[in-house]
N, C-alpha and C. Protein backbone atom coordinates (compact mmCIF):
# COMPACT_ATOMS: atom_id res chain seq x y z
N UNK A 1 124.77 124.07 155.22
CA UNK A 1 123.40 123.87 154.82
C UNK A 1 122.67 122.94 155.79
N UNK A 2 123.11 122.18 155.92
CA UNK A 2 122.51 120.47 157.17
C UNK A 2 123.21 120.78 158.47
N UNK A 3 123.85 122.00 158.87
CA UNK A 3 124.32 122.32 160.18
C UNK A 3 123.48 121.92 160.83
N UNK A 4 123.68 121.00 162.26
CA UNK A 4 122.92 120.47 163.31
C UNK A 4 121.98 119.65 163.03
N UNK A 5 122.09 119.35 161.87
CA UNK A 5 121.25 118.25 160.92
C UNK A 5 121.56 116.60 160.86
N UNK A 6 120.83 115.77 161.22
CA UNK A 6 121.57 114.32 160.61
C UNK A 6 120.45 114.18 159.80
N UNK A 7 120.93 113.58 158.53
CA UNK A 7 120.26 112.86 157.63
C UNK A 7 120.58 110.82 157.34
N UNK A 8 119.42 110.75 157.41
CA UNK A 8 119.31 108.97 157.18
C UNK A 8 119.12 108.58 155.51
N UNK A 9 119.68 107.58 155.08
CA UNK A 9 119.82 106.89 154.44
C UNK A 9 119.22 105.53 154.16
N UNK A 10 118.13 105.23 154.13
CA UNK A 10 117.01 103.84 154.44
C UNK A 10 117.53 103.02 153.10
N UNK A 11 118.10 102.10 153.18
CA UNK A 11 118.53 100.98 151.45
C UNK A 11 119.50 101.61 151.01
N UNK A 12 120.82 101.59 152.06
CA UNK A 12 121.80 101.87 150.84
C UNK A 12 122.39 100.75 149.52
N UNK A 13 122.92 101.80 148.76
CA UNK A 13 123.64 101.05 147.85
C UNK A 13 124.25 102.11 146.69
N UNK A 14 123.89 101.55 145.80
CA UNK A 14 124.99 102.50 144.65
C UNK A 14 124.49 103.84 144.66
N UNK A 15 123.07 103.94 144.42
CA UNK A 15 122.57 105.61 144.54
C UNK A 15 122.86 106.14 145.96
N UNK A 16 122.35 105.84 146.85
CA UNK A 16 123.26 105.99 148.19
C UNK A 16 124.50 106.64 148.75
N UNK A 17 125.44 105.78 147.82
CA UNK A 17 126.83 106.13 148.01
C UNK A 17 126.84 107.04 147.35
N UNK A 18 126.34 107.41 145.93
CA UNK A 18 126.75 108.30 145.19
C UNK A 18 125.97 109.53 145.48
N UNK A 19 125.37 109.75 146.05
CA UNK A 19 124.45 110.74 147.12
C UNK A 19 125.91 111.12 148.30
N UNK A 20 125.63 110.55 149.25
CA UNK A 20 126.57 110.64 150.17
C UNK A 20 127.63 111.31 150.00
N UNK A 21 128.69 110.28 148.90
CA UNK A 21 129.75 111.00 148.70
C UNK A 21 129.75 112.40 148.16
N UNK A 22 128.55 112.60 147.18
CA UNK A 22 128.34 113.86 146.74
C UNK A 22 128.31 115.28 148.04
N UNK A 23 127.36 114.92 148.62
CA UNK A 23 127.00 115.38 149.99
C UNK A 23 128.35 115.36 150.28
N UNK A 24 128.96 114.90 151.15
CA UNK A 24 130.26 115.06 151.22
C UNK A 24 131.76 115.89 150.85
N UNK A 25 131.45 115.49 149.72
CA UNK A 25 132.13 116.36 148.40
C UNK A 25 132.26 117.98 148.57
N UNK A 26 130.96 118.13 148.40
CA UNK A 26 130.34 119.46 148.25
C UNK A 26 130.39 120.13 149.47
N UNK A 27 130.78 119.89 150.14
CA UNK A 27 130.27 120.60 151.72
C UNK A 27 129.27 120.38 152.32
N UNK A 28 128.18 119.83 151.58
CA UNK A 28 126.87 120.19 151.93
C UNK A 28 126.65 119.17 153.31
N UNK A 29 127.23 118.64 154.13
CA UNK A 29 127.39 117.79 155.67
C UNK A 29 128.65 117.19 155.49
N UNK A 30 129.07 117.00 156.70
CA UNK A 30 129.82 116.69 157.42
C UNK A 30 129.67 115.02 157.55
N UNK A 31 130.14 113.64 157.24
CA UNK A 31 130.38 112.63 157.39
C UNK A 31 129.42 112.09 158.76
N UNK A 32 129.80 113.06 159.57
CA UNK A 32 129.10 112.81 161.13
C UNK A 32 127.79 112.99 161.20
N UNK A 33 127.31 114.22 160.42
CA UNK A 33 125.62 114.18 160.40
C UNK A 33 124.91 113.43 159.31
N UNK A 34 125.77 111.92 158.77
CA UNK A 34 124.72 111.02 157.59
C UNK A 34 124.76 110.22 158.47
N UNK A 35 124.02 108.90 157.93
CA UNK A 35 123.38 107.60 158.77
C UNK A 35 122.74 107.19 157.63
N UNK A 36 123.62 105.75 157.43
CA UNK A 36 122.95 104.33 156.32
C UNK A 36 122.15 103.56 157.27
N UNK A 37 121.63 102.71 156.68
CA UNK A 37 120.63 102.02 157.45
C UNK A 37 120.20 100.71 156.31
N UNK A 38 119.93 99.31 156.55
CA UNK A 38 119.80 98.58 155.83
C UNK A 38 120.16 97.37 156.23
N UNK A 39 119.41 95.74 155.51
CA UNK A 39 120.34 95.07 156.02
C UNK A 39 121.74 94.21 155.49
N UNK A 40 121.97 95.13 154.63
CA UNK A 40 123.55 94.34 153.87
C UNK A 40 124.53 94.49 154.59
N UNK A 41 124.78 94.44 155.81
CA UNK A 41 126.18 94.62 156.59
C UNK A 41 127.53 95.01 155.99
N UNK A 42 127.70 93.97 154.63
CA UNK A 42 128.83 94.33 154.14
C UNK A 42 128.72 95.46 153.21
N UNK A 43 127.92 96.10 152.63
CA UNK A 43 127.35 97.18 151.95
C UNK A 43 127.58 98.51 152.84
N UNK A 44 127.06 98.28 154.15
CA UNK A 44 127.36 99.12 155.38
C UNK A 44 128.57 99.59 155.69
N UNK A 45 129.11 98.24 156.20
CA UNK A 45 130.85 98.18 156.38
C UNK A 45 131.29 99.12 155.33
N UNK A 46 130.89 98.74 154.55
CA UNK A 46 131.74 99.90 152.91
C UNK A 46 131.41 101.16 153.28
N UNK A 47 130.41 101.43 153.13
CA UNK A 47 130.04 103.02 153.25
C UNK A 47 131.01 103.72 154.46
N UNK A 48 130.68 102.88 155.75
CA UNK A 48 131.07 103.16 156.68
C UNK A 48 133.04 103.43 156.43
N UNK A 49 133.56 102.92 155.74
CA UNK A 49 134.64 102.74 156.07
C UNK A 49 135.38 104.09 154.85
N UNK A 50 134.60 103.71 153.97
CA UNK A 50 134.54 104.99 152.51
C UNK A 50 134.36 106.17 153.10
N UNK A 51 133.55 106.34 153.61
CA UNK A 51 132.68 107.79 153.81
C UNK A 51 133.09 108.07 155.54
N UNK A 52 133.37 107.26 156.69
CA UNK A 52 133.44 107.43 158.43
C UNK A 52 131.72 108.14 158.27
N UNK A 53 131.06 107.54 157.17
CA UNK A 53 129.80 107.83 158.21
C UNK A 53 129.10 106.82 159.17
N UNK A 54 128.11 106.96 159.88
CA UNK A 54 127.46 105.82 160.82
C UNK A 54 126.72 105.09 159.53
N UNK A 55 126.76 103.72 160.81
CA UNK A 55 125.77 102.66 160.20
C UNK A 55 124.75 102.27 160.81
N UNK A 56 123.77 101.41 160.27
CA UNK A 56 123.14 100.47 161.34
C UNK A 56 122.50 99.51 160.14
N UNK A 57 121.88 98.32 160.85
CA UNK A 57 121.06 97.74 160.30
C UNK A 57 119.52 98.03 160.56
N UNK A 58 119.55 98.51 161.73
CA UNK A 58 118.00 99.42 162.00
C UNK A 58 117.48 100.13 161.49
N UNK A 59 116.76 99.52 160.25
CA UNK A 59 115.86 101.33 159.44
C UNK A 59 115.55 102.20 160.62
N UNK A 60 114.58 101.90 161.71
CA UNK A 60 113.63 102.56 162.41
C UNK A 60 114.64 103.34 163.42
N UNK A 61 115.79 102.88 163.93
CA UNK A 61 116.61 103.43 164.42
C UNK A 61 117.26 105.08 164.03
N UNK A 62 117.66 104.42 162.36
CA UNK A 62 118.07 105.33 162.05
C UNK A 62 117.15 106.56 161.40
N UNK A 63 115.93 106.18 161.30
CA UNK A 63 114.82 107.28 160.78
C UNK A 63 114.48 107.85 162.19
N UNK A 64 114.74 107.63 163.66
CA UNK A 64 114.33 108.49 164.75
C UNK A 64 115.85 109.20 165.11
N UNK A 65 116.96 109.04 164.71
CA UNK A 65 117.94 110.03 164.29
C UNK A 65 117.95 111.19 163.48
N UNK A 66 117.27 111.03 162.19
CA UNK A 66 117.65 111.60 161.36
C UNK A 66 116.40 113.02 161.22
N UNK A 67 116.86 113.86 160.78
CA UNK A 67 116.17 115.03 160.28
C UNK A 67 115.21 115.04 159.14
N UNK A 68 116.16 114.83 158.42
CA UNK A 68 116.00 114.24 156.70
C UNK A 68 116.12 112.98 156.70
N UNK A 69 115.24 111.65 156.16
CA UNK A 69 114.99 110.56 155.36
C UNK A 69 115.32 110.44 153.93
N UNK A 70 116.29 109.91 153.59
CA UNK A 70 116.01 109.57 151.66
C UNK A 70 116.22 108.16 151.27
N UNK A 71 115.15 107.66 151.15
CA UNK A 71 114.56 106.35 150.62
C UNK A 71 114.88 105.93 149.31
N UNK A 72 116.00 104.91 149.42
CA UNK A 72 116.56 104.88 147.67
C UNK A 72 115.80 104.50 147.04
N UNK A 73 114.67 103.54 147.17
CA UNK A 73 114.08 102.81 145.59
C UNK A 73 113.03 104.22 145.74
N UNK A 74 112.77 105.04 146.51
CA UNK A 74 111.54 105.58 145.81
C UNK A 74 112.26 106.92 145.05
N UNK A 75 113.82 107.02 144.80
CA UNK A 75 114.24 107.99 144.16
C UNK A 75 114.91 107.55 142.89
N UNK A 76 114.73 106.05 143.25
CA UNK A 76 115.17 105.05 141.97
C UNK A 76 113.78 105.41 141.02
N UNK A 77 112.83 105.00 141.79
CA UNK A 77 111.25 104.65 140.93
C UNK A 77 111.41 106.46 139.89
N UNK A 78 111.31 107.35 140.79
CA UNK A 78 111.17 108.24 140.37
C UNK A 78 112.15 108.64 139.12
N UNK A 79 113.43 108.16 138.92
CA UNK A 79 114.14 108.44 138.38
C UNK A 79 113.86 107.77 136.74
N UNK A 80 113.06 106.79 136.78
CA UNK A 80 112.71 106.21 135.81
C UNK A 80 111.95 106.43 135.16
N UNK A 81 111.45 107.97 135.61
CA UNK A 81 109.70 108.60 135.15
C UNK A 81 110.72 109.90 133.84
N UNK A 82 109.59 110.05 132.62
CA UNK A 82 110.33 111.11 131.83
C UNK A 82 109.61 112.48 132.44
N UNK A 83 110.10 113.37 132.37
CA UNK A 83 109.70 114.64 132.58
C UNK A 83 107.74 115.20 132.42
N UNK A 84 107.52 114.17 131.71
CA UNK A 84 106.23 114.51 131.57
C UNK A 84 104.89 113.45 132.64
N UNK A 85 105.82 112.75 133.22
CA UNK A 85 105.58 111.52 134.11
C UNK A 85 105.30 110.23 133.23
N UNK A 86 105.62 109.81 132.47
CA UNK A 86 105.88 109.02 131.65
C UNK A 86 106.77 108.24 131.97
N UNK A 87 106.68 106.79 131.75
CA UNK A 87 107.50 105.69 132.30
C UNK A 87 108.79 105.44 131.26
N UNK A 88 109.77 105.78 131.70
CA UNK A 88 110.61 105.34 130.43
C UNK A 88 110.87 103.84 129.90
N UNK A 89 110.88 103.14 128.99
CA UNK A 89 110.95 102.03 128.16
C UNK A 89 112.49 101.40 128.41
């Protein structure tokens, strides 16, 4: 599906990983075409070492790599909306 594709990762963390590894999982890329980005180093180190995908601490770095961008808090924000766009409580 992401053949010849890298995708970036801007704020990893728990949704992140659990993205990734999914991605992973599934076939849907290859370890080699993701890229975290952020500045928790040791958050990084993890992924990196969990997953052999790349790291950096360079958002901007890793968004002129990547194909695809996915921005965790704005899939966090979104995740918190009910189906009708309604804020959940």
């Amino acid at each position: 599906m992401f053949e010849n594709r890298k995708i970036a990762f801007i704020g990893p963390g728990v949704m992140a990983e659990a993205m990734i590894g999914g991605i992973i999982h599934q076939g849907v890329a290859k370890p080699e075409a993701l890229i975290a980005a952020g500045p928790g180093q040791e958050c990084l180190e993890q992924l990196a070492h969990k997953f052999g995908i790349s790291v950096t601490s360079d958002n901007a770095a890793a968004a002129r790599q990547a194909d695809d961008r996915r921005r965790m808090q704005e899939h966090a924000r979104r995740a918190q909306l009910e189906p009708d766009g309604s804020t959940r409580r």
